[in-house]
C-alpha atoms as a PDB file:
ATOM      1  CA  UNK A   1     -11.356  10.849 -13.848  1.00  0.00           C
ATOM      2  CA  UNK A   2     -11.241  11.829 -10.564  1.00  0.00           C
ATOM      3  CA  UNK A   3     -12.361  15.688  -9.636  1.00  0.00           C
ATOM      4  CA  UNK A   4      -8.909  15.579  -7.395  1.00  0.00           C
ATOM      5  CA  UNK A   5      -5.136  15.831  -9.190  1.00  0.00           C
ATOM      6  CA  UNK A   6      -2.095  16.961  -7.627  1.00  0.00           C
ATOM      7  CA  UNK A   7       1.634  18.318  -9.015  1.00  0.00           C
ATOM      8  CA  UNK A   8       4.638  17.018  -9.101  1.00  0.00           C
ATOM      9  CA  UNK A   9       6.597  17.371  -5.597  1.00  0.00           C
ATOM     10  CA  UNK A  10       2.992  17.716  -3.811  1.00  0.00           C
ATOM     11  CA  UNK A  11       2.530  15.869  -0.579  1.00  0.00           C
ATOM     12  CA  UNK A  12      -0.430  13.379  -0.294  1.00  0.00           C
ATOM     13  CA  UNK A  13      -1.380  11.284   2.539  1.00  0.00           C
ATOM     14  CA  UNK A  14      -2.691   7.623   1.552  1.00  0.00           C
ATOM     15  CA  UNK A  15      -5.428   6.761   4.209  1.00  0.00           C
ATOM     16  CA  UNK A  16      -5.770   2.913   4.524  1.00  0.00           C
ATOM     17  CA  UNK A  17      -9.336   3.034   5.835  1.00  0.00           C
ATOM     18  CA  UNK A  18     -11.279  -0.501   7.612  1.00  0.00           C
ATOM     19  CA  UNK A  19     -14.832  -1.737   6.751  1.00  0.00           C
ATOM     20  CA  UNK A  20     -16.807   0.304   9.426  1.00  0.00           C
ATOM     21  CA  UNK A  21     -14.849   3.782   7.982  1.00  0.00           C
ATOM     22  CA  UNK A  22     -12.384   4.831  10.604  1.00  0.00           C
ATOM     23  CA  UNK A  23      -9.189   5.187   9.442  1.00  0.00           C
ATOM     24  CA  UNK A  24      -5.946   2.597  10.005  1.00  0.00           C
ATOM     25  CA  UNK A  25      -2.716   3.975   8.968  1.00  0.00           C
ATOM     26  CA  UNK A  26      -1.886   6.875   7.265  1.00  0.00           C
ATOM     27  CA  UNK A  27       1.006   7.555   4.534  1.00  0.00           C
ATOM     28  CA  UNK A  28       2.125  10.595   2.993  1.00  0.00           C
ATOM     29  CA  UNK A  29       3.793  10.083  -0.667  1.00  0.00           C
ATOM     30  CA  UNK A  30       5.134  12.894  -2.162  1.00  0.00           C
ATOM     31  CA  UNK A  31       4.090  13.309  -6.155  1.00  0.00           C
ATOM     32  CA  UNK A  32       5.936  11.871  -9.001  1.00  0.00           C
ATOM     33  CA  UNK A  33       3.315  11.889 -10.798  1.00  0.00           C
ATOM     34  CA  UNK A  34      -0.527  12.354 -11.726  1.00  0.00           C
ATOM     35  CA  UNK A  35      -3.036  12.285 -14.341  1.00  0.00           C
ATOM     36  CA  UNK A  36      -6.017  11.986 -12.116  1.00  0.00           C
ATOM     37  CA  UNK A  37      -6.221   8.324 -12.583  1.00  0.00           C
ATOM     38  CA  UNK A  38      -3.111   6.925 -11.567  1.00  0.00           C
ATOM     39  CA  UNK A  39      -0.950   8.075  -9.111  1.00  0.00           C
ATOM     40  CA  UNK A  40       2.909   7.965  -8.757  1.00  0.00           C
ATOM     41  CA  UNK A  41       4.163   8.936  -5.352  1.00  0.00           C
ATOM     42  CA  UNK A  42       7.482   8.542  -3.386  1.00  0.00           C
ATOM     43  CA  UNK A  43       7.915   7.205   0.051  1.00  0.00           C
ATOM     44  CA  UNK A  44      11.491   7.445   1.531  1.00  0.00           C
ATOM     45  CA  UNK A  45      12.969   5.251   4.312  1.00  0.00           C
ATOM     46  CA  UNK A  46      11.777   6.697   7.657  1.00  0.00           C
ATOM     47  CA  UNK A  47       9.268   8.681   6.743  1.00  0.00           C
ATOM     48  CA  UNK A  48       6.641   9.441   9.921  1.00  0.00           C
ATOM     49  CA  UNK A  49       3.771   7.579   9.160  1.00  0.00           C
ATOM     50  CA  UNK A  50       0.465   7.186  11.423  1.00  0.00           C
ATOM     51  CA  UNK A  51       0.284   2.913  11.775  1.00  0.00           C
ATOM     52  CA  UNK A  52      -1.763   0.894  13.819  1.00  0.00           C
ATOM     53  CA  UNK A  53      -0.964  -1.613  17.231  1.00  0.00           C
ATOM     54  CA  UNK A  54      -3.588  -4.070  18.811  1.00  0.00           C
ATOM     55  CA  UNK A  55      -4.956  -1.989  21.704  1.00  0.00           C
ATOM     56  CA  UNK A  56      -2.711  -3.750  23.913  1.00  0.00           C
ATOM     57  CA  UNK A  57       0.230  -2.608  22.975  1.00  0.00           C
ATOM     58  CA  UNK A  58       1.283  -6.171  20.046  1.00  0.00           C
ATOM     59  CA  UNK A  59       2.403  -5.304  16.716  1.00  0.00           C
ATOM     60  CA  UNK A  60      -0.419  -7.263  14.721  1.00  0.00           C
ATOM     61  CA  UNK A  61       2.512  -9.756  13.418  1.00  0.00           C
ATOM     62  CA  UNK A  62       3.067 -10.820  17.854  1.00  0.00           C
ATOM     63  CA  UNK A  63      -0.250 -11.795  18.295  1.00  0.00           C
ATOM     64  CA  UNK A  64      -1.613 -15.110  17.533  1.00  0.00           C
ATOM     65  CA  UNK A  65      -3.625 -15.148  13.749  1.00  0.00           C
ATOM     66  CA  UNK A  66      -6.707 -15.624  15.403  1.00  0.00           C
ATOM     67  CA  UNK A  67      -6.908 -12.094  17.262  1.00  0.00           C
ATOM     68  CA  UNK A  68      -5.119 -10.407  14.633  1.00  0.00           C
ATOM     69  CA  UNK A  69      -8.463  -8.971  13.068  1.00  0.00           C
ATOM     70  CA  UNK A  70     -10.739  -9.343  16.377  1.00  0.00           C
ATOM     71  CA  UNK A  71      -8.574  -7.591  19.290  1.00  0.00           C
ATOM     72  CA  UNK A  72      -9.632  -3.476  18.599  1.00  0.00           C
ATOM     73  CA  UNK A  73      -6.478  -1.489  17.156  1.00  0.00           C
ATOM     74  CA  UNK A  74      -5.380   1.714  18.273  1.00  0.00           C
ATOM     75  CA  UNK A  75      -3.222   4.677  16.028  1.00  0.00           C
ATOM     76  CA  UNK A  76       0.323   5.063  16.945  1.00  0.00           C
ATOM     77  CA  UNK A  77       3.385   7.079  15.188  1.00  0.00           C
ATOM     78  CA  UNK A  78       5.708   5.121  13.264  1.00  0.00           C
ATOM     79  CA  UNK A  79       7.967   5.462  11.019  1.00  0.00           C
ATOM     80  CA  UNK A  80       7.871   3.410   7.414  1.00  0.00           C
ATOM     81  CA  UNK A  81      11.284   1.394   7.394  1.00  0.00           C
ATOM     82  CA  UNK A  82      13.510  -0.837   5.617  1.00  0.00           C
ATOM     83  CA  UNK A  83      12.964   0.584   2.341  1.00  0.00           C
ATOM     84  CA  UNK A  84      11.728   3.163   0.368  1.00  0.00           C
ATOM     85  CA  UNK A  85       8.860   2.665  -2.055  1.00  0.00           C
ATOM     86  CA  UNK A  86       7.808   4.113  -5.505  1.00  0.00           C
ATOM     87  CA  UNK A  87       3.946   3.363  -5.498  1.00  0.00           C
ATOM     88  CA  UNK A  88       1.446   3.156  -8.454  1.00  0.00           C
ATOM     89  CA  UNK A  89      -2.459   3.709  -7.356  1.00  0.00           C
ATOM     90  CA  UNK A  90      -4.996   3.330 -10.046  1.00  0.00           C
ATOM     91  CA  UNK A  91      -8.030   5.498  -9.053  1.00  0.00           C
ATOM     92  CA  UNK A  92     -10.264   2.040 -10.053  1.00  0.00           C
ATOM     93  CA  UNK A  93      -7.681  -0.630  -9.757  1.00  0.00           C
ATOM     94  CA  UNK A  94      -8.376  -3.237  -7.089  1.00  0.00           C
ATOM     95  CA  UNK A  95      -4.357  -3.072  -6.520  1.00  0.00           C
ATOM     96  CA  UNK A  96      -1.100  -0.851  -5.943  1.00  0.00           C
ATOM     97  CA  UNK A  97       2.188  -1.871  -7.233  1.00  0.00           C
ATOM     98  CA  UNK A  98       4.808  -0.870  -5.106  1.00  0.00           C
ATOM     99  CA  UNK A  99       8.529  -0.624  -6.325  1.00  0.00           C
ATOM    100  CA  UNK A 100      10.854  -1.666  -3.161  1.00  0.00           C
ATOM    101  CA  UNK A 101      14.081  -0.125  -3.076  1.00  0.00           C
ATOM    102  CA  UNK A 102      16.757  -1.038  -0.232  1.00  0.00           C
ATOM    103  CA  UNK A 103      18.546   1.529   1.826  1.00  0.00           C
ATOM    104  CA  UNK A 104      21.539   1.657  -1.103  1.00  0.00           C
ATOM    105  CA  UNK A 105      18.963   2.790  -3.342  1.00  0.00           C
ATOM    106  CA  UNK A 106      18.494  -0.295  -5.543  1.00  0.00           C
ATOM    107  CA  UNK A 107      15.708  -1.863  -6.463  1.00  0.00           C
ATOM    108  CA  UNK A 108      14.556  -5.213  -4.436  1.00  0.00           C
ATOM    109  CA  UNK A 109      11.258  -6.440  -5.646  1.00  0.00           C
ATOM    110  CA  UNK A 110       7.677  -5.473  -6.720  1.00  0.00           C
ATOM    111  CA  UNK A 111       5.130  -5.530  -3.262  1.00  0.00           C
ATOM    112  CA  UNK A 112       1.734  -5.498  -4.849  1.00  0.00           C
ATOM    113  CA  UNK A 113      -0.847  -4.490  -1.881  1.00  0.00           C
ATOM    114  CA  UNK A 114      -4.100  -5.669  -2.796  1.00  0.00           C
ATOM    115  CA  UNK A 115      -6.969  -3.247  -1.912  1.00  0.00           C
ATOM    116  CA  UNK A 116     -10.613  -2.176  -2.214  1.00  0.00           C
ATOM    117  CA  UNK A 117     -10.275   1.132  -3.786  1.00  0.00           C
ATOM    118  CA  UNK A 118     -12.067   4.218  -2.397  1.00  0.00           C
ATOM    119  CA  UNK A 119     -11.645   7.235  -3.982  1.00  0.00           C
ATOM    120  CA  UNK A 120     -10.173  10.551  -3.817  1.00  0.00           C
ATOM    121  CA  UNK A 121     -10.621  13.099  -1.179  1.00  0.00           C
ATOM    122  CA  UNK A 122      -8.582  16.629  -1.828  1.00  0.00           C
ATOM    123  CA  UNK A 123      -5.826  14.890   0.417  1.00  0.00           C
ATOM    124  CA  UNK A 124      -5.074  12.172  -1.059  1.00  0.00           C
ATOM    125  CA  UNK A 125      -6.230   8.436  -2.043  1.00  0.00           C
ATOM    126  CA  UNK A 126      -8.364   6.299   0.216  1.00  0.00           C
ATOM    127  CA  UNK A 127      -8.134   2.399  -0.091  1.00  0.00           C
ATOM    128  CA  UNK A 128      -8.951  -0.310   2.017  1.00  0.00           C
ATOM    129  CA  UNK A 129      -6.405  -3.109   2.630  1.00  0.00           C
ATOM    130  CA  UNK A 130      -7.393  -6.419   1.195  1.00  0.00           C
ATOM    131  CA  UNK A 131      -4.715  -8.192   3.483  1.00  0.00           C
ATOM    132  CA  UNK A 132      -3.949 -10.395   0.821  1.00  0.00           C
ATOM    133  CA  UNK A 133      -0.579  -9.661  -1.481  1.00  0.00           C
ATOM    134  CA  UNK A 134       1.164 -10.621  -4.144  1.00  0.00           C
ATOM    135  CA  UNK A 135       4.981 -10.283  -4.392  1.00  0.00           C
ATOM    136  CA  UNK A 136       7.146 -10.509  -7.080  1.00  0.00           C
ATOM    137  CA  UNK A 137      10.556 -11.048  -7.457  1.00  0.00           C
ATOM    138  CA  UNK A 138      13.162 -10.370 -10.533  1.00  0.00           C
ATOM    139  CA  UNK A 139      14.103 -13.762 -12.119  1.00  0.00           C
ATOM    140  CA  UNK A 140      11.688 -15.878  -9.338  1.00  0.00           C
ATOM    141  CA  UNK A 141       8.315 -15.312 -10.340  1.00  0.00           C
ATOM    142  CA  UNK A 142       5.422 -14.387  -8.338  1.00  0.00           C
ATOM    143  CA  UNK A 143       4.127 -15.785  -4.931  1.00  0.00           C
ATOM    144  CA  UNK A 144       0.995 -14.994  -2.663  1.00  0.00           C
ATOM    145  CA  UNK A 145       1.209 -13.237   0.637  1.00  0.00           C
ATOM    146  CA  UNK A 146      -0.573 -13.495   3.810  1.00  0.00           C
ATOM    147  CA  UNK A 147      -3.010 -15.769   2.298  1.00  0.00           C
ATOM    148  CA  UNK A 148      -3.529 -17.236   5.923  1.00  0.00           C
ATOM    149  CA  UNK A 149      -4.315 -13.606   7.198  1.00  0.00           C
ATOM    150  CA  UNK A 150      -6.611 -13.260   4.337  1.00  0.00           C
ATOM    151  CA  UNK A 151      -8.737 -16.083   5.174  1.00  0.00           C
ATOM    152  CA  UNK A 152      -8.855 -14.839   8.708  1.00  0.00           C
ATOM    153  CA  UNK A 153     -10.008 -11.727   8.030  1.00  0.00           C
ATOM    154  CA  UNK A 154     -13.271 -12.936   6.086  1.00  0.00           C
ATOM    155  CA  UNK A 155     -14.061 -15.077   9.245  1.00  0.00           C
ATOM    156  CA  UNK A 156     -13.837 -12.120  11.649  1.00  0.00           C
ATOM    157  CA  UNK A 157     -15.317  -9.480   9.512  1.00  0.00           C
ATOM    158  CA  UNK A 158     -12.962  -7.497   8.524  1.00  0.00           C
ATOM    159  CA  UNK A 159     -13.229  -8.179   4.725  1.00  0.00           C
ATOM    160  CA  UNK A 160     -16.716 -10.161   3.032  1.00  0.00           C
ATOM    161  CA  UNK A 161     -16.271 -13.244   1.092  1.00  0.00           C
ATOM    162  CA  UNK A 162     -17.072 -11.657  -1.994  1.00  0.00           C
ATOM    163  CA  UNK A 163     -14.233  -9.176  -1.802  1.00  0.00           C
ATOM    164  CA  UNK A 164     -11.476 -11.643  -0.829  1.00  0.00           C
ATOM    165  CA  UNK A 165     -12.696 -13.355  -4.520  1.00  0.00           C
ATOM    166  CA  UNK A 166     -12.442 -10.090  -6.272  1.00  0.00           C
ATOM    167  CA  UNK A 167      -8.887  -9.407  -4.871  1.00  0.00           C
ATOM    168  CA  UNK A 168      -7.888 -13.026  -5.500  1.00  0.00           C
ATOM    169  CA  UNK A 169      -8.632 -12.557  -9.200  1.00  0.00           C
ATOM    170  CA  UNK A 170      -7.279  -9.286  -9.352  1.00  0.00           C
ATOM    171  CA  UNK A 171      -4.116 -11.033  -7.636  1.00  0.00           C
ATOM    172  CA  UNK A 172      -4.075 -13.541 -10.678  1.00  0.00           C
ATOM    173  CA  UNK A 173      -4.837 -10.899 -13.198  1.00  0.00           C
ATOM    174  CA  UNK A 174      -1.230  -9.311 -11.796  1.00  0.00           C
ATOM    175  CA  UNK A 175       0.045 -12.892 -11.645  1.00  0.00           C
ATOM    176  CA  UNK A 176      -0.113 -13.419 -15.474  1.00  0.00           C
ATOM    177  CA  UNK A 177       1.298 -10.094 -16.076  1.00  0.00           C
ATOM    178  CA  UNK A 178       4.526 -11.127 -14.073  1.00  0.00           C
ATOM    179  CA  UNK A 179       4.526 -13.955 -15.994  1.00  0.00           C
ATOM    180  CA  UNK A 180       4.862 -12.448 -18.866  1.00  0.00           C
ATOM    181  CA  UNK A 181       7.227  -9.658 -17.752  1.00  0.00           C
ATOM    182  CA  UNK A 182       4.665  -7.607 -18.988  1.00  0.00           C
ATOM    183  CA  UNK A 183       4.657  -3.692 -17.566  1.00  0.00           C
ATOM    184  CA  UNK A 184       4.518  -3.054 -14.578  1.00  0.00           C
ATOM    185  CA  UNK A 185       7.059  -6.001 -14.422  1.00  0.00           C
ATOM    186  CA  UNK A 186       9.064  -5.046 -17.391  1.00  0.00           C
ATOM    187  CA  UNK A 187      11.908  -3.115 -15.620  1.00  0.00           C
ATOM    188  CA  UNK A 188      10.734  -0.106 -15.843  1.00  0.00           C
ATOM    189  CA  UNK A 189      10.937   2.171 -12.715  1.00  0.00           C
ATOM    190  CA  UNK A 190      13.372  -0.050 -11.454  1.00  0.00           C
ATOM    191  CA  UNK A 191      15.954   2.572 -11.894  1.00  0.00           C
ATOM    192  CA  UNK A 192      13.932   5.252 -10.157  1.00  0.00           C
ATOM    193  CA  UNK A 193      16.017   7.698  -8.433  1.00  0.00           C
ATOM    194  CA  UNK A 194      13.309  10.836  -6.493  1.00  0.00           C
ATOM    195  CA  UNK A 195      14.257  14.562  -6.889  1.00  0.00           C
ATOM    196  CA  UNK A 196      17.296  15.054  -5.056  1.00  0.00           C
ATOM    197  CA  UNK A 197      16.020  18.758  -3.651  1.00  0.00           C
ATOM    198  CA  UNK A 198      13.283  16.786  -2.171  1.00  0.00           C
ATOM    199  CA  UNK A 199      12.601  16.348   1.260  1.00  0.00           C
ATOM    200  CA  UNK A 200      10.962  13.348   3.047  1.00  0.00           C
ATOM    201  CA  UNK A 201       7.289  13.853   2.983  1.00  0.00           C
ATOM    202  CA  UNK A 202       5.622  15.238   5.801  1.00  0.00           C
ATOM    203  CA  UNK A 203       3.000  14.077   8.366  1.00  0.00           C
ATOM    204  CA  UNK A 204       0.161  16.592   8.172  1.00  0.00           C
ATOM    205  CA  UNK A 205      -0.238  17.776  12.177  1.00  0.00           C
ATOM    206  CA  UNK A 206      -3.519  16.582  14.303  1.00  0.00           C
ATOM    207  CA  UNK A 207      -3.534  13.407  12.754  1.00  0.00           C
ATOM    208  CA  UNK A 208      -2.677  11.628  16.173  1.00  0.00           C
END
C-alpha cells in the first residue's frame, strides 16, 4: 500500500508522464475516495487541465499517424470537455476505468485508459499512457481503441513491444469482465452524482 493517501474532497493532480520522464498532461481529480490502493476521483466538465499540442501548434488527432509520436510536443492549458469523468486508479493495475457522464449528468459509457502504472508521489498518481483503450458501452459490448496509434507508438519509441503485450492482455483481462457484466461493469457508479458543495478542482499554479 502506497506510503501516500488522501481524504475525501482533496485535490490530486494525475500526471500522465512519457518514456524519457517529462511530464505530458496533467489532471487534477478531486477525492471520492481512497484506501491507498485505489483511487476514486472526480473530474467535472471544464476543468483547467495542463494537455499537450505537437510543437507546431496540431492537436495530435490533425496530424498524420505517422508524426503523431515523432514530431516533439509542447504543454499548453486546456480545459477537459465534453464530459465529466468518475475515475478508478489501482495503485498496481495496468488500467483506469473511467465512468463518462454527459453534460445532463447521465452516465454514457465506461473509457478504460490503458496505462503503465507509476506510483504515488504526495500529489497525486503518476501513470504512463499506453495509447491503447478499451471502451465499453451499456448493452453493446466492448471494442478496442486507437489500436492503430498503438502500433505506431511501439515503432517510434514511445512505448516497447513488450509493454503494448502487457496492456493488450490487461485490455482482454477487462474485456472478459465486460462480458460478463462483472464489476466494474455491473452498474454500479453509474448513478454517481459528486458533492454538490464541491467546486471544480483546481490547477495547482507554476505548472505551465
Amino acid at each position: 500500500m502506497s506510503e501516500h493517501r488522501w481524504e475525501p474532497g482533496q485535490v490530486v493532480v494525475e500526471r500522465f508522464l512519457r518514456p524519457d520522464g517529462s511530464i505530458g498532461q496533467h489532471h487534477p481529480l478531486r477525492v471520492v475516495s481512497d484506501d491507498g490502493q485505489v483511487l476514486f476521483g472526480w473530474l467535472p466538465m471544464d476543468t483547467p487541465i495542463v494537455g499537450s499540442r505537437l510543437v507546431d501548434g496540431r492537436k495530435m488527432h490533425e496530424a498524420p499517424l505517422a508524426e503523431r509520436f515523432r514530431v516533439p510536443r509542447t504543454p499548453v492549458r486546456d480545459t477537459w470537455h465534453g464530459s465529466s469523468t468518475l475515475r478508478m486508479i489501482p495503485e498496481d493495475t495496468w488500467s483506469s476505468v473511467w465512468w463518462f457522464f454527459g453534460p445532463d449528468g447521465r452516465f454514457r459509457e465506461w473509457y478504460v485508459n490503458l496505462e503503465v502504472p507509476v506510483g504515488r508521489t504526495a500529489a497525486g498518481p503518476d501513470r504512463i499512457d499506453g495509447v491503447l483503450d478499451v471502451v465499453v458501452t451499456p448493452g453493446a459490448g466492448w471494442r478496442w481503441d486507437d489500436e492503430d496509434e498503438a502500433e505506431e507508438a511501439v515503432q517510434a519509441g514511445r512505448l516497447t513491444a513488450g509493454q503494448l503485450a502487457r496492456l493488450r492482455g490487461e485490455g482482454e483481462r477487462i474485456g472478459e469482465l465486460a462480458d460478463r457484466g462483472a464489476f466494474p461493469f455491473d452498474g454500479t457508479y453509474t448513478d454517481f452524482r459528486p458533492d454538490p458543495d464541491w467546486p471544480a478542482p483546481p490547477l495547482p499554479a507554476g505548472l505551465i
